[in-house]
C-alpha atoms as a PDB file:
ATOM      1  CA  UNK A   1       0.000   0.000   0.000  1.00  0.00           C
ATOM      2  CA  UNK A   2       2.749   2.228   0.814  1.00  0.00           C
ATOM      3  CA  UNK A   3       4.577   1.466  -2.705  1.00  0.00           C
ATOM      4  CA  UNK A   4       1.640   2.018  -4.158  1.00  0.00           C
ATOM      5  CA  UNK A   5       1.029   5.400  -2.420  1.00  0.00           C
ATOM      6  CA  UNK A   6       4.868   6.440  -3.179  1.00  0.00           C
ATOM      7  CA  UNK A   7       4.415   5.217  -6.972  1.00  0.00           C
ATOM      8  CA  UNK A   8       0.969   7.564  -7.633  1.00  0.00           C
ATOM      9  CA  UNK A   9       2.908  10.548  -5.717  1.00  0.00           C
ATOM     10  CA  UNK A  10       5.644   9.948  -8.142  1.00  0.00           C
ATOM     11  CA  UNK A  11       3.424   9.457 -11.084  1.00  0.00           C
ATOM     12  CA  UNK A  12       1.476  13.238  -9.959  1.00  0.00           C
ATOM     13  CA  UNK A  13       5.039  14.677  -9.140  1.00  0.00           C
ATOM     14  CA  UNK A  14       6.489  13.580 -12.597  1.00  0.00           C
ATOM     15  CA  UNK A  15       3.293  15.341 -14.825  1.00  0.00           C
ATOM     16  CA  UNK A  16       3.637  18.463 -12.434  1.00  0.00           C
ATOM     17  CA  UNK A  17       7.106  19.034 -13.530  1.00  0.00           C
ATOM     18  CA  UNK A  18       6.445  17.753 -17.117  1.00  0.00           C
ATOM     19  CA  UNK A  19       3.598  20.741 -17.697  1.00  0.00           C
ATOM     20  CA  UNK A  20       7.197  23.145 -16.014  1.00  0.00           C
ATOM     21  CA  UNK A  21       9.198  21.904 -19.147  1.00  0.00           C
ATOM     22  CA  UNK A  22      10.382  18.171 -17.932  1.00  0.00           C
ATOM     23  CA  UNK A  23      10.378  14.823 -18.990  1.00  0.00           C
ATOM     24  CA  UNK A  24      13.179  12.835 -21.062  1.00  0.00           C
ATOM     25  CA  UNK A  25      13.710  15.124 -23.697  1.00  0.00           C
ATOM     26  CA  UNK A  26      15.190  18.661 -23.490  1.00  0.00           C
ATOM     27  CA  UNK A  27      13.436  21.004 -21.067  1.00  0.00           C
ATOM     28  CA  UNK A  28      12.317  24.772 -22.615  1.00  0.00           C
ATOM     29  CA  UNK A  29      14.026  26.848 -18.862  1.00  0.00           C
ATOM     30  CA  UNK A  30      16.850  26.301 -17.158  1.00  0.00           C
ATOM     31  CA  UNK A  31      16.946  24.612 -13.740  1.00  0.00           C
ATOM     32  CA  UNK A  32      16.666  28.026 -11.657  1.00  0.00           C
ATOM     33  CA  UNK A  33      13.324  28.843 -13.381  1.00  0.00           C
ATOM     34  CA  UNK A  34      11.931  24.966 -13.412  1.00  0.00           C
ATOM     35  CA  UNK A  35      12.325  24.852  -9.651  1.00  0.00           C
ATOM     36  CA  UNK A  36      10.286  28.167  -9.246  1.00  0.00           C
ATOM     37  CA  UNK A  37       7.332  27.049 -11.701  1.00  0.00           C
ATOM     38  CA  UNK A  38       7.232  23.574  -9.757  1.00  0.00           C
ATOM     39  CA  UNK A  39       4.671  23.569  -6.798  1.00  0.00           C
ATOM     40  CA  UNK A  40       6.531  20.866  -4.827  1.00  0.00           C
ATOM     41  CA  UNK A  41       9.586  22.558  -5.348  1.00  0.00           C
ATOM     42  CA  UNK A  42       8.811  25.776  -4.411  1.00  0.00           C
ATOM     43  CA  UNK A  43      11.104  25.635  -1.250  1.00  0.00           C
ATOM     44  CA  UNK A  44      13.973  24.433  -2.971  1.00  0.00           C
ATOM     45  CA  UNK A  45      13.460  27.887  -5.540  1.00  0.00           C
ATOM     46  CA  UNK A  46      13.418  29.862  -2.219  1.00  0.00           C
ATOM     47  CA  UNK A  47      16.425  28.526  -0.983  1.00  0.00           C
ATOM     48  CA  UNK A  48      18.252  28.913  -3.936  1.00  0.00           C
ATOM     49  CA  UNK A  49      17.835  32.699  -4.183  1.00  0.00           C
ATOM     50  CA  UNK A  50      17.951  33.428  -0.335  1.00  0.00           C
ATOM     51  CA  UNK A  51      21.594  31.790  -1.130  1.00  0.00           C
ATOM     52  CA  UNK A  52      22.527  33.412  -4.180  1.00  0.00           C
ATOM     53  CA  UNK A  53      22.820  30.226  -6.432  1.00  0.00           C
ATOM     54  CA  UNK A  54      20.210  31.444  -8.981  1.00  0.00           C
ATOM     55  CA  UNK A  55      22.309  32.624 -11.764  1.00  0.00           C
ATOM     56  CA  UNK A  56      24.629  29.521 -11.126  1.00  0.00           C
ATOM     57  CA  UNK A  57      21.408  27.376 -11.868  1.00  0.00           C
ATOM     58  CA  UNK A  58      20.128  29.563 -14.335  1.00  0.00           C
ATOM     59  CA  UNK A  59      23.919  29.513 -16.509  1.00  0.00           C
ATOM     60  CA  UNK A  60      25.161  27.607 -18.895  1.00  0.00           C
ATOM     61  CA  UNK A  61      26.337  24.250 -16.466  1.00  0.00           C
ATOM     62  CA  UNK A  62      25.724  21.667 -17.314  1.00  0.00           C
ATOM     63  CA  UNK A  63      24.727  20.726 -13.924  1.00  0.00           C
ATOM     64  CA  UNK A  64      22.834  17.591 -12.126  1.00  0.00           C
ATOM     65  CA  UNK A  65      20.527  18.773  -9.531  1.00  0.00           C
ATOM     66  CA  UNK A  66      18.753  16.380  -6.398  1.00  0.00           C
ATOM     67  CA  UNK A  67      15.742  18.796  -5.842  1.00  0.00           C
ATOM     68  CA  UNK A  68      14.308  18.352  -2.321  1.00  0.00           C
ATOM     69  CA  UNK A  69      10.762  18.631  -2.323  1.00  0.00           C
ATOM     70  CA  UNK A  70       8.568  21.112  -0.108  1.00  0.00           C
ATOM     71  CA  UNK A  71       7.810  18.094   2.160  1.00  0.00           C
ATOM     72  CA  UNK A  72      11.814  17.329   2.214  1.00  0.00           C
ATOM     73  CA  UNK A  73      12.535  20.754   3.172  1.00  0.00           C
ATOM     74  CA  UNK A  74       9.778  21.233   6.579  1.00  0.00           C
ATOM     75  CA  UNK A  75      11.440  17.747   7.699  1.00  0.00           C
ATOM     76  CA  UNK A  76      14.573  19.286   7.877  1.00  0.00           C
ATOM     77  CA  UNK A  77      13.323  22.208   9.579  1.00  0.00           C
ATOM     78  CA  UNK A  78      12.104  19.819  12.283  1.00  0.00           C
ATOM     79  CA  UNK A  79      15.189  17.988  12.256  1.00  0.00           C
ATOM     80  CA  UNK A  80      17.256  21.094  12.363  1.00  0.00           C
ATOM     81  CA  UNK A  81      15.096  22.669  15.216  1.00  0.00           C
ATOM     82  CA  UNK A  82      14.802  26.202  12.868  1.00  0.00           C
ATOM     83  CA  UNK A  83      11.715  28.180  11.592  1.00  0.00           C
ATOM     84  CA  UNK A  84      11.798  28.203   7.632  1.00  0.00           C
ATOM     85  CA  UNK A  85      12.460  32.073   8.062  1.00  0.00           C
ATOM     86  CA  UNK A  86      15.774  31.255   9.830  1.00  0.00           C
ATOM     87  CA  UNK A  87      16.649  28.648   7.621  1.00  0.00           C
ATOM     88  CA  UNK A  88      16.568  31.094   4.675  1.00  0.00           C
ATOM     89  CA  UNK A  89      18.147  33.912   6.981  1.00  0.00           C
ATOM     90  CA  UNK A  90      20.970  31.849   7.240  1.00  0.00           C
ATOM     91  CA  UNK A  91      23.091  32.175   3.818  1.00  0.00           C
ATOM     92  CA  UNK A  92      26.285  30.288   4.434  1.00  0.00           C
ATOM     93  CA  UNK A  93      24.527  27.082   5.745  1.00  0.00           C
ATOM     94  CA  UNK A  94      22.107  27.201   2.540  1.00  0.00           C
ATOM     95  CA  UNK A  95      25.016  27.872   0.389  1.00  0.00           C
ATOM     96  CA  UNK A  96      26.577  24.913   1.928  1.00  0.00           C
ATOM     97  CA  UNK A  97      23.787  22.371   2.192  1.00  0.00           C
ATOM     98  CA  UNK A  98      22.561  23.157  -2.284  1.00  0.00           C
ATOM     99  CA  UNK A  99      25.922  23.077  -3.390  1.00  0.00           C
ATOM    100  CA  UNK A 100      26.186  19.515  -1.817  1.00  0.00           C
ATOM    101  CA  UNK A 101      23.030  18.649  -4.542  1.00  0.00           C
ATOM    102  CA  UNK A 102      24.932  20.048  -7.193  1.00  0.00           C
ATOM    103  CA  UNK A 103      26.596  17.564  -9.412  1.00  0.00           C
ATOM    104  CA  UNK A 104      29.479  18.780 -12.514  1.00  0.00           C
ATOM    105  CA  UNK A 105      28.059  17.723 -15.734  1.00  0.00           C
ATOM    106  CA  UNK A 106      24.586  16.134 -16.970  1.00  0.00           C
ATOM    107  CA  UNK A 107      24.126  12.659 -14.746  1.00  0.00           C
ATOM    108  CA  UNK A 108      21.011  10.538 -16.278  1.00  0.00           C
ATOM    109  CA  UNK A 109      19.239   7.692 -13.954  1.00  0.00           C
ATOM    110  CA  UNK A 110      21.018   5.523 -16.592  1.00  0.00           C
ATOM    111  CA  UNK A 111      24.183   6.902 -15.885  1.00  0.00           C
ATOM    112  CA  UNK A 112      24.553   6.016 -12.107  1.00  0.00           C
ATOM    113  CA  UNK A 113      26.368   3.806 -10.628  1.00  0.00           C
ATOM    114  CA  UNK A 114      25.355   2.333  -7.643  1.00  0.00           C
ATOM    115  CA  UNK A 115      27.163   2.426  -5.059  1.00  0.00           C
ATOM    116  CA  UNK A 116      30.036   4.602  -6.033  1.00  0.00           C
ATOM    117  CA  UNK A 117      31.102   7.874  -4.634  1.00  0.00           C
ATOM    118  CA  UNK A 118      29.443  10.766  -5.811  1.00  0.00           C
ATOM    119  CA  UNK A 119      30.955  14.149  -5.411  1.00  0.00           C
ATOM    120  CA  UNK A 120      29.139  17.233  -5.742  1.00  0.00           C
ATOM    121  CA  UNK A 121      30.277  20.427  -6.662  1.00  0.00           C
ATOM    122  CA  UNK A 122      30.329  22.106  -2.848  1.00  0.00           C
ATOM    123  CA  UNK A 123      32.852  19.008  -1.834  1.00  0.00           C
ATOM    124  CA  UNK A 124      32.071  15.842  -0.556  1.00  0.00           C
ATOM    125  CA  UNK A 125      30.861  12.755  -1.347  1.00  0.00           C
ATOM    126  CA  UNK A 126      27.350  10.781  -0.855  1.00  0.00           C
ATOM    127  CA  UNK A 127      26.670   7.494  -2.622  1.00  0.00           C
ATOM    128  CA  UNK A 128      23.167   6.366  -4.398  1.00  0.00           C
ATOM    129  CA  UNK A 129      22.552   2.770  -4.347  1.00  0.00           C
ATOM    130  CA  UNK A 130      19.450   0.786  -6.218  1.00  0.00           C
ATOM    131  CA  UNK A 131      17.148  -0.901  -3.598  1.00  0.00           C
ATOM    132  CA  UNK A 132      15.057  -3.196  -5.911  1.00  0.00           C
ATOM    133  CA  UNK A 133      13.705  -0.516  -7.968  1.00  0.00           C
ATOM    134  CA  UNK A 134      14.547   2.484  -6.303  1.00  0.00           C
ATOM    135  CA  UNK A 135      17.698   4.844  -6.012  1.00  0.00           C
ATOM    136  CA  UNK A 136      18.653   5.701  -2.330  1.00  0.00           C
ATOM    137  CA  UNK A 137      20.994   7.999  -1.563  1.00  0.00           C
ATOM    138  CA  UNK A 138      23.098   8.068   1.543  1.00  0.00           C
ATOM    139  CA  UNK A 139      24.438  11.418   2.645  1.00  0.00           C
ATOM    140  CA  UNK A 140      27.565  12.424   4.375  1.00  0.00           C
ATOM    141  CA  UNK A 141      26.040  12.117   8.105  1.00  0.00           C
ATOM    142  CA  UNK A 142      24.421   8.764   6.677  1.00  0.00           C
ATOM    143  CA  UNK A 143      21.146   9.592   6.147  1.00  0.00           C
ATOM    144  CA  UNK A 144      18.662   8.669   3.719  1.00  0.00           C
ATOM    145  CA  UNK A 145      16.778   9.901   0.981  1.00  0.00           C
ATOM    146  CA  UNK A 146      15.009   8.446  -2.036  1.00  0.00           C
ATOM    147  CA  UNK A 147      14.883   9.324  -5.877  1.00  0.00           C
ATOM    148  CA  UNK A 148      11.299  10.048  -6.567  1.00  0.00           C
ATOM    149  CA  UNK A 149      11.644  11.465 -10.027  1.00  0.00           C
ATOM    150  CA  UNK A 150      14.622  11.243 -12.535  1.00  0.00           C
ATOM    151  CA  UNK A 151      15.224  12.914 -15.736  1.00  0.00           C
ATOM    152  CA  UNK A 152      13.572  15.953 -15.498  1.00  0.00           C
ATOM    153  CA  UNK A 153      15.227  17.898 -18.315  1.00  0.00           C
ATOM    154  CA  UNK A 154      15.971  21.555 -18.158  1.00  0.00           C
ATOM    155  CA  UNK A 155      18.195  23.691 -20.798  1.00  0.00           C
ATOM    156  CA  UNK A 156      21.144  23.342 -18.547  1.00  0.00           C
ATOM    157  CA  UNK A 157      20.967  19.982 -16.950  1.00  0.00           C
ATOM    158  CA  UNK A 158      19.052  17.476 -15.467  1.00  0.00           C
ATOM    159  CA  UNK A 159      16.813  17.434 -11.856  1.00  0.00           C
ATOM    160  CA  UNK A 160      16.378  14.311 -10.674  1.00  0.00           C
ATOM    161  CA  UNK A 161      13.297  14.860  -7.227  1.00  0.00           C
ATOM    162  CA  UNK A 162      14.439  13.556  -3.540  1.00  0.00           C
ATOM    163  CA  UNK A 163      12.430  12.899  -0.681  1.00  0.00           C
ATOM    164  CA  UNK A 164      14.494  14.337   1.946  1.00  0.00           C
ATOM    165  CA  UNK A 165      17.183  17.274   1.794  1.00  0.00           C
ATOM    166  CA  UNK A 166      21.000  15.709   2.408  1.00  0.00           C
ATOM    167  CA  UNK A 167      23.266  17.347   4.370  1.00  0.00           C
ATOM    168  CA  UNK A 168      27.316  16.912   4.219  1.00  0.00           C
ATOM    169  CA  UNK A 169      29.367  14.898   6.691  1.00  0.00           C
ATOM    170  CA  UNK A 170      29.573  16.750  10.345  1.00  0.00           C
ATOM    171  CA  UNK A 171      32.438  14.453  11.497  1.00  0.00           C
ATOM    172  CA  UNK A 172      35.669  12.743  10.823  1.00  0.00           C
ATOM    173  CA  UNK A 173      36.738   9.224  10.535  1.00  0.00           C
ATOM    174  CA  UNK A 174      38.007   9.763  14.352  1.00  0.00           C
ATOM    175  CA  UNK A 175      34.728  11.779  15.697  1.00  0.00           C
ATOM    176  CA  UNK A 176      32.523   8.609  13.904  1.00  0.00           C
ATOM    177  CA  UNK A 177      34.448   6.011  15.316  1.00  0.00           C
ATOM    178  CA  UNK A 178      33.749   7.720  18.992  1.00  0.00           C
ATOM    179  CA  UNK A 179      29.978   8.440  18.587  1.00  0.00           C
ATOM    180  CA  UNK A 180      29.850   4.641  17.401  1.00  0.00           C
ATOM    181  CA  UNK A 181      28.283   2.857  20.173  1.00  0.00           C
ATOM    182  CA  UNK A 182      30.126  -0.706  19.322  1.00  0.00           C
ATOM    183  CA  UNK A 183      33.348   0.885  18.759  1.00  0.00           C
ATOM    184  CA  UNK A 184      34.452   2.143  22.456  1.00  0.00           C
ATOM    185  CA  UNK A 185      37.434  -0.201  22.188  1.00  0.00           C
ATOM    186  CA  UNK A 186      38.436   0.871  18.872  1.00  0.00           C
ATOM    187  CA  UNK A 187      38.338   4.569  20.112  1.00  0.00           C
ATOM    188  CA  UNK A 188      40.539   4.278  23.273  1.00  0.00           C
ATOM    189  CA  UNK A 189      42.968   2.453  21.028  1.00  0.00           C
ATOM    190  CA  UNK A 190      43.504   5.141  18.746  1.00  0.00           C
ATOM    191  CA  UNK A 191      43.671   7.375  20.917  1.00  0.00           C
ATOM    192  CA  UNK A 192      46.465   6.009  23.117  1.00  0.00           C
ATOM    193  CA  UNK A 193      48.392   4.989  19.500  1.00  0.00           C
ATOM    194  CA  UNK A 194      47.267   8.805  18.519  1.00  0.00           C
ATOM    195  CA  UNK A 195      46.084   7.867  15.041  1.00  0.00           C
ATOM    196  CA  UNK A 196      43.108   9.332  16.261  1.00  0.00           C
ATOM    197  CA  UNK A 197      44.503  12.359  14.966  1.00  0.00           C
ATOM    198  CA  UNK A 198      45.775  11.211  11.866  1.00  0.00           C
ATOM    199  CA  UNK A 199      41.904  10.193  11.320  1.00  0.00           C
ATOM    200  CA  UNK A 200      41.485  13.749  12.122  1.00  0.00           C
ATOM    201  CA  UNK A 201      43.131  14.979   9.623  1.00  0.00           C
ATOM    202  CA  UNK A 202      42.330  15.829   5.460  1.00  0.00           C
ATOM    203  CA  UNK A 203      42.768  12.005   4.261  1.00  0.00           C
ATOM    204  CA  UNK A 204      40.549  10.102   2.498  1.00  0.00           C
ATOM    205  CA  UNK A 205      41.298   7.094   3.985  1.00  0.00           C
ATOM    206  CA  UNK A 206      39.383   3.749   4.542  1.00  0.00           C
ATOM    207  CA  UNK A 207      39.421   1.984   7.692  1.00  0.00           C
ATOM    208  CA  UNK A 208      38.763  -1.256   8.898  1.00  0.00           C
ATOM    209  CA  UNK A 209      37.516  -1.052  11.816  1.00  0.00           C
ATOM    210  CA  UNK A 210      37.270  -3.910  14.470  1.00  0.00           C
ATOM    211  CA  UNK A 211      34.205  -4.263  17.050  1.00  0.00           C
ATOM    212  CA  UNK A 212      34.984  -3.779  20.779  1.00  0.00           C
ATOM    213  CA  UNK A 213      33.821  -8.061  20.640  1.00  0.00           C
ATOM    214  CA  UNK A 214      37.103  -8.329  18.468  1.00  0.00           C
ATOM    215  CA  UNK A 215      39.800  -6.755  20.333  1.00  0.00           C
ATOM    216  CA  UNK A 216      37.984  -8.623  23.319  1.00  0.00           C
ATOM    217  CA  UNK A 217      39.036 -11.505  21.462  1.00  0.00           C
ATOM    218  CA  UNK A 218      42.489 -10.667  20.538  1.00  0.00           C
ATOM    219  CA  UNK A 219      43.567  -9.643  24.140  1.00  0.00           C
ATOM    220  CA  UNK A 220      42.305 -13.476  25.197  1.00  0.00           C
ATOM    221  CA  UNK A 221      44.006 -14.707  21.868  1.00  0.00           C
ATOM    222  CA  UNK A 222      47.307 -13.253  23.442  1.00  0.00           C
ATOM    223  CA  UNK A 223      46.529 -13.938  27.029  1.00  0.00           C
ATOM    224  CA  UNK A 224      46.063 -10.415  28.170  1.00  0.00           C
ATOM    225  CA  UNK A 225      42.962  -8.033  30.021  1.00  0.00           C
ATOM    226  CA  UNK A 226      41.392  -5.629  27.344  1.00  0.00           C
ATOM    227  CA  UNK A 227      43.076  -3.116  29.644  1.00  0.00           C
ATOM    228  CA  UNK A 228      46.623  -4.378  28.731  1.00  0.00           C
ATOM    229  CA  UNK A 229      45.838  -4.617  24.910  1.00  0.00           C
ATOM    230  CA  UNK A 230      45.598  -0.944  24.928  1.00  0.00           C
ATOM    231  CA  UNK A 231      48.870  -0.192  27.243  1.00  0.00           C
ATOM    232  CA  UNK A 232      50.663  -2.180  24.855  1.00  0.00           C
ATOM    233  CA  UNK A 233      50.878   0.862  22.465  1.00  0.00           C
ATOM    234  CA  UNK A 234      53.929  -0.995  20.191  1.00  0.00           C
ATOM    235  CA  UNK A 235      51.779  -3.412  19.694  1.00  0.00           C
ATOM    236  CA  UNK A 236      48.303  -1.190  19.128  1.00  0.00           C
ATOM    237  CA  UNK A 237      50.082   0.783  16.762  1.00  0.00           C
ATOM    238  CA  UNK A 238      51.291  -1.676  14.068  1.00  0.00           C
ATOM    239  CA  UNK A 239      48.483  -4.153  14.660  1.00  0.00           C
ATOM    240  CA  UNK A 240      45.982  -0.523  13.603  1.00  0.00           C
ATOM    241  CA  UNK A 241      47.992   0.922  10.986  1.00  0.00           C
ATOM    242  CA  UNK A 242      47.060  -2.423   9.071  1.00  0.00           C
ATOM    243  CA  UNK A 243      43.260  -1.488   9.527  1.00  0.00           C
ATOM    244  CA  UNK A 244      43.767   1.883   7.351  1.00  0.00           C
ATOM    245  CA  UNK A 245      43.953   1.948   3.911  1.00  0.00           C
ATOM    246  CA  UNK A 246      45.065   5.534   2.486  1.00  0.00           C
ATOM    247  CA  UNK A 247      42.475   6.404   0.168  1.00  0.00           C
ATOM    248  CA  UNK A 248      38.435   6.160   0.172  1.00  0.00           C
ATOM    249  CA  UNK A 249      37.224   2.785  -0.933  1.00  0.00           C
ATOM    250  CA  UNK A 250      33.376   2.197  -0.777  1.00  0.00           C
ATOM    251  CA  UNK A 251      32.119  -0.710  -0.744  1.00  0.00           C
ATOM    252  CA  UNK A 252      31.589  -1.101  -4.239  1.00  0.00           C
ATOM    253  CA  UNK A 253      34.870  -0.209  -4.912  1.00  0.00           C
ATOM    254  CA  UNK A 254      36.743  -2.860  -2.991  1.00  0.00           C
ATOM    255  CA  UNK A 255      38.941  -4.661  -5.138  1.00  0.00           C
ATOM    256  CA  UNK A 256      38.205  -8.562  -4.691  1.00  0.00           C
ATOM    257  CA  UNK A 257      40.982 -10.649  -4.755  1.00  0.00           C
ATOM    258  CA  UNK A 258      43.346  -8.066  -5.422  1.00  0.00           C
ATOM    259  CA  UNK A 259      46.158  -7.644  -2.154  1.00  0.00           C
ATOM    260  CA  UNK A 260      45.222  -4.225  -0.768  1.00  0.00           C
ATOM    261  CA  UNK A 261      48.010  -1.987   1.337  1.00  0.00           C
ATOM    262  CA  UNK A 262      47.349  -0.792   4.349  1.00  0.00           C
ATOM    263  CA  UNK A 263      49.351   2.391   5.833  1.00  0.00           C
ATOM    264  CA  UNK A 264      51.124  -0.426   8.165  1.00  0.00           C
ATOM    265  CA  UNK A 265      52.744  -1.228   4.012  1.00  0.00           C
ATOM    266  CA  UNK A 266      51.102  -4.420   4.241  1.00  0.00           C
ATOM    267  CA  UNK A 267      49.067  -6.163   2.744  1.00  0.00           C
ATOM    268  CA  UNK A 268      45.454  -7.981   3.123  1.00  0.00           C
ATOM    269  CA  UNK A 269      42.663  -9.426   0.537  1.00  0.00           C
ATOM    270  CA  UNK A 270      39.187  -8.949   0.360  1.00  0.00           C
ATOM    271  CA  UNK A 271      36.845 -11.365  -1.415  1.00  0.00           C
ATOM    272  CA  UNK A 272      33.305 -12.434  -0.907  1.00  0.00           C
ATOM    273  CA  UNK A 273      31.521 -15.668  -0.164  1.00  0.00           C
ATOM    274  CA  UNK A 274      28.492 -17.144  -1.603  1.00  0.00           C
ATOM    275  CA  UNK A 275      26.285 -15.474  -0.002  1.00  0.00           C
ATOM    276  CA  UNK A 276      27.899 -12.183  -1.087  1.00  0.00           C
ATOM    277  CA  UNK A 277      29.235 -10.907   2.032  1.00  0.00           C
ATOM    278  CA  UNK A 278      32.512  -9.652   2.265  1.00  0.00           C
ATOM    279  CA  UNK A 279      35.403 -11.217   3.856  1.00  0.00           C
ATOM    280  CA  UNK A 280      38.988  -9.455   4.644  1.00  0.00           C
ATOM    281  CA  UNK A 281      41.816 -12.314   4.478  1.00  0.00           C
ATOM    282  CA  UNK A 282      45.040 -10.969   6.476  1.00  0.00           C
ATOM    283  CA  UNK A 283      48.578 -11.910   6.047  1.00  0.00           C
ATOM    284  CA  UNK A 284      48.387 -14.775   8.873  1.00  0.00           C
ATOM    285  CA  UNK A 285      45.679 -16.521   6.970  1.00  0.00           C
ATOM    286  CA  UNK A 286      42.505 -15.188   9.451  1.00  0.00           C
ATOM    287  CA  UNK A 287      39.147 -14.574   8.173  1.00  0.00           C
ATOM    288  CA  UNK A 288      37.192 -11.217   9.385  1.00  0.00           C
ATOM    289  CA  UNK A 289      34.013 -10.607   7.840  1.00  0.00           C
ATOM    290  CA  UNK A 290      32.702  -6.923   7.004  1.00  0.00           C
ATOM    291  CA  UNK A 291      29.894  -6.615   9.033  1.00  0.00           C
ATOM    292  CA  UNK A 292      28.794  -3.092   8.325  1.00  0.00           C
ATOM    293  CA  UNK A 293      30.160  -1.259   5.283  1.00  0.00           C
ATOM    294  CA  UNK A 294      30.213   2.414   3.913  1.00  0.00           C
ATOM    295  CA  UNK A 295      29.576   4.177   7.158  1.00  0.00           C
ATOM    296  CA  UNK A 296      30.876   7.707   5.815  1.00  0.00           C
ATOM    297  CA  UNK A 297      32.617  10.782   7.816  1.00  0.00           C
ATOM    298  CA  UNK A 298      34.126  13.927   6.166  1.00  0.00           C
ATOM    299  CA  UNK A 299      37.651  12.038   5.546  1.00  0.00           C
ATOM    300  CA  UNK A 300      36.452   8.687   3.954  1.00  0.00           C
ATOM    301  CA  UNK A 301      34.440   5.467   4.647  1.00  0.00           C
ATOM    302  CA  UNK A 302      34.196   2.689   7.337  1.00  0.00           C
ATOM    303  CA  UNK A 303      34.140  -0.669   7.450  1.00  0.00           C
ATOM    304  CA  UNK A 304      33.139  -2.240  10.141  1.00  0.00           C
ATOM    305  CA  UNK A 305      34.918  -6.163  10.537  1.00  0.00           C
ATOM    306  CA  UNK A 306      34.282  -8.864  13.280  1.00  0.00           C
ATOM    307  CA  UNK A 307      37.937  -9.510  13.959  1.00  0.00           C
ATOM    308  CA  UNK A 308      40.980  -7.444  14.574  1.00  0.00           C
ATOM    309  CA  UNK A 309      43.197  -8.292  11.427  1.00  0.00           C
ATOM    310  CA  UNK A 310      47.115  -9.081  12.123  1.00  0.00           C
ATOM    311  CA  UNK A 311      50.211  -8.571   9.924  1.00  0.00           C
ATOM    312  CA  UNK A 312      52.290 -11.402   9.343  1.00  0.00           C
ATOM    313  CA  UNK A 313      55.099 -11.523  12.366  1.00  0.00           C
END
């Protein structure tokens, strides 16, 4: 029922914006003017002007624009805890927040590819991944929205309708890892090795990241209290330096089978089993599987693994 609901909004959304000039073959305005002669995207043309993008979306481009519809726009009002008044009073966050929907270039629904990094012109990245036969996209802060209408043709690019507005990453690789409930152990640790602050710092990087269950396991694999684990700070720091991986790898952009190096220098695999989950293979011949993938901060992506991988001796 819900589908079905979703698929008639869609179906009313997608004539709405036809009668403005869209569809699938060139629109007759640019993206500026489409967004003010929309009604569900009369918000979105609000917040463009208040921020001084509308002769950006009203030039040449081309550009790829995720509209947020009105409905998109009061949720994050609620979300946000601001009046729509303040919201539009407030340049530099709207300045911030549409240039994070702005994509370089003229991006079809054909032309996506699921699951890859997508980075927008205001910096970066989100990701849009099919779910059956929708497109979902997951923001910086790891929040969801869903394509409701793609293809929407204007004389400068393309607006493809979302369902909720997305917002850039608020934290690093370090901050995520230490609002992560399951990851306590993992934060003390890099903090006494101090890569907490290289996780601080500009990157990307991609790390591995083991559960506090799996360094509970190591410290009885090697005879010691959790609390002697992370005085051993030799040992911490060589054992964690093989979790990162110097450069932003989502999910569906781990190489399979191909030896990937860590910032330790070493190396580890990554392949998948039948059931297509991933697996990470380290140099002493342990299995870890990925138990939670592409959980995104400002600096890169995390993966989170059941087992603390180990170089070879």
């Amino acid at each position: 029922m819900i589908r079905w609901i979703r698929r008639m909004t869609t179906i009313a959304l997608l004539g709405l914006l036809t009668a403005c000039g869209g569809g699938n073959t060139e629109g007759d305005t640019d993206i500026a003017a489409l967004a003010q002669r929309a009604p569900e995207l009369t918000t979105m043309a609000e917040a463009v002007e208040a921020a001084g993008l509308g002769a950006t979306l009203s030039g040449p481009g081309p550009y790829t624009v995720l509209a947020p519809t009105n409905a998109a726009f009061d949720a994050l009002l609620t979300e946000l805890g601001m009046t729509k008044q303040a919201l539009l009073a407030d340049q530099a966050l709207l300045q911030t927040v549409l240039a994070y929907h702005v994509l370089p270039g003229r991006i079809a629904r054909a032309d996506i590819v699921p699951g890859r990094a997508v980075e927008p012109v205001g910096g970066g990245f989100f990701k849009i991944d099919l779910s059956g036969s929708d497109l979902v996209v997951t923001d910086g802060r790891n929040r969801t929205a869903r394509l409701q209408a793609t293809d929407i043709s204007a004389t400068n690019g393309l607006v493809h309708v979302i369902d909720r507005v997305l917002l850039p990453a608020d934290r690093d690789l370090t901050e995520t890892v230490q609002a992560d409930g399951g990851l306590r152990r993992l934060a003390a640790a890099l903090t006494a090795t101090g890569l907490a602050t290289t996780l601080s710092g500009p990157g990307p990087y991609t790390l591995f990241a083991p559960t506090d269950a799996a360094f509970d396991a190591l410290a009885a694999q090697l005879a010691m209290t959790p609390a002697q684990l992370l005085a051993d700070v030799p040992l911490l720091t060589r054992v964690l330096a093989y979790h990162i991986v110097d450069a932003r790898v989502l999910r569906a952009e781990v190489p399979l089978g191909v030896p990937v190096t860590t910032r330790l220098g070493r190396a580890f695999t990554v392949g998948a089993d039948t059931a297509g989950r991933l697996q990470v293979t380290d140099e002493c011949g342990c299995t870890a599987e990925i138990v939670r993938t592409d959980l995104m901060g400002a600096n890169g992506v995390i993966h989170v693994v059941n087992k603390v991988l180990q170089p070879a001796p």
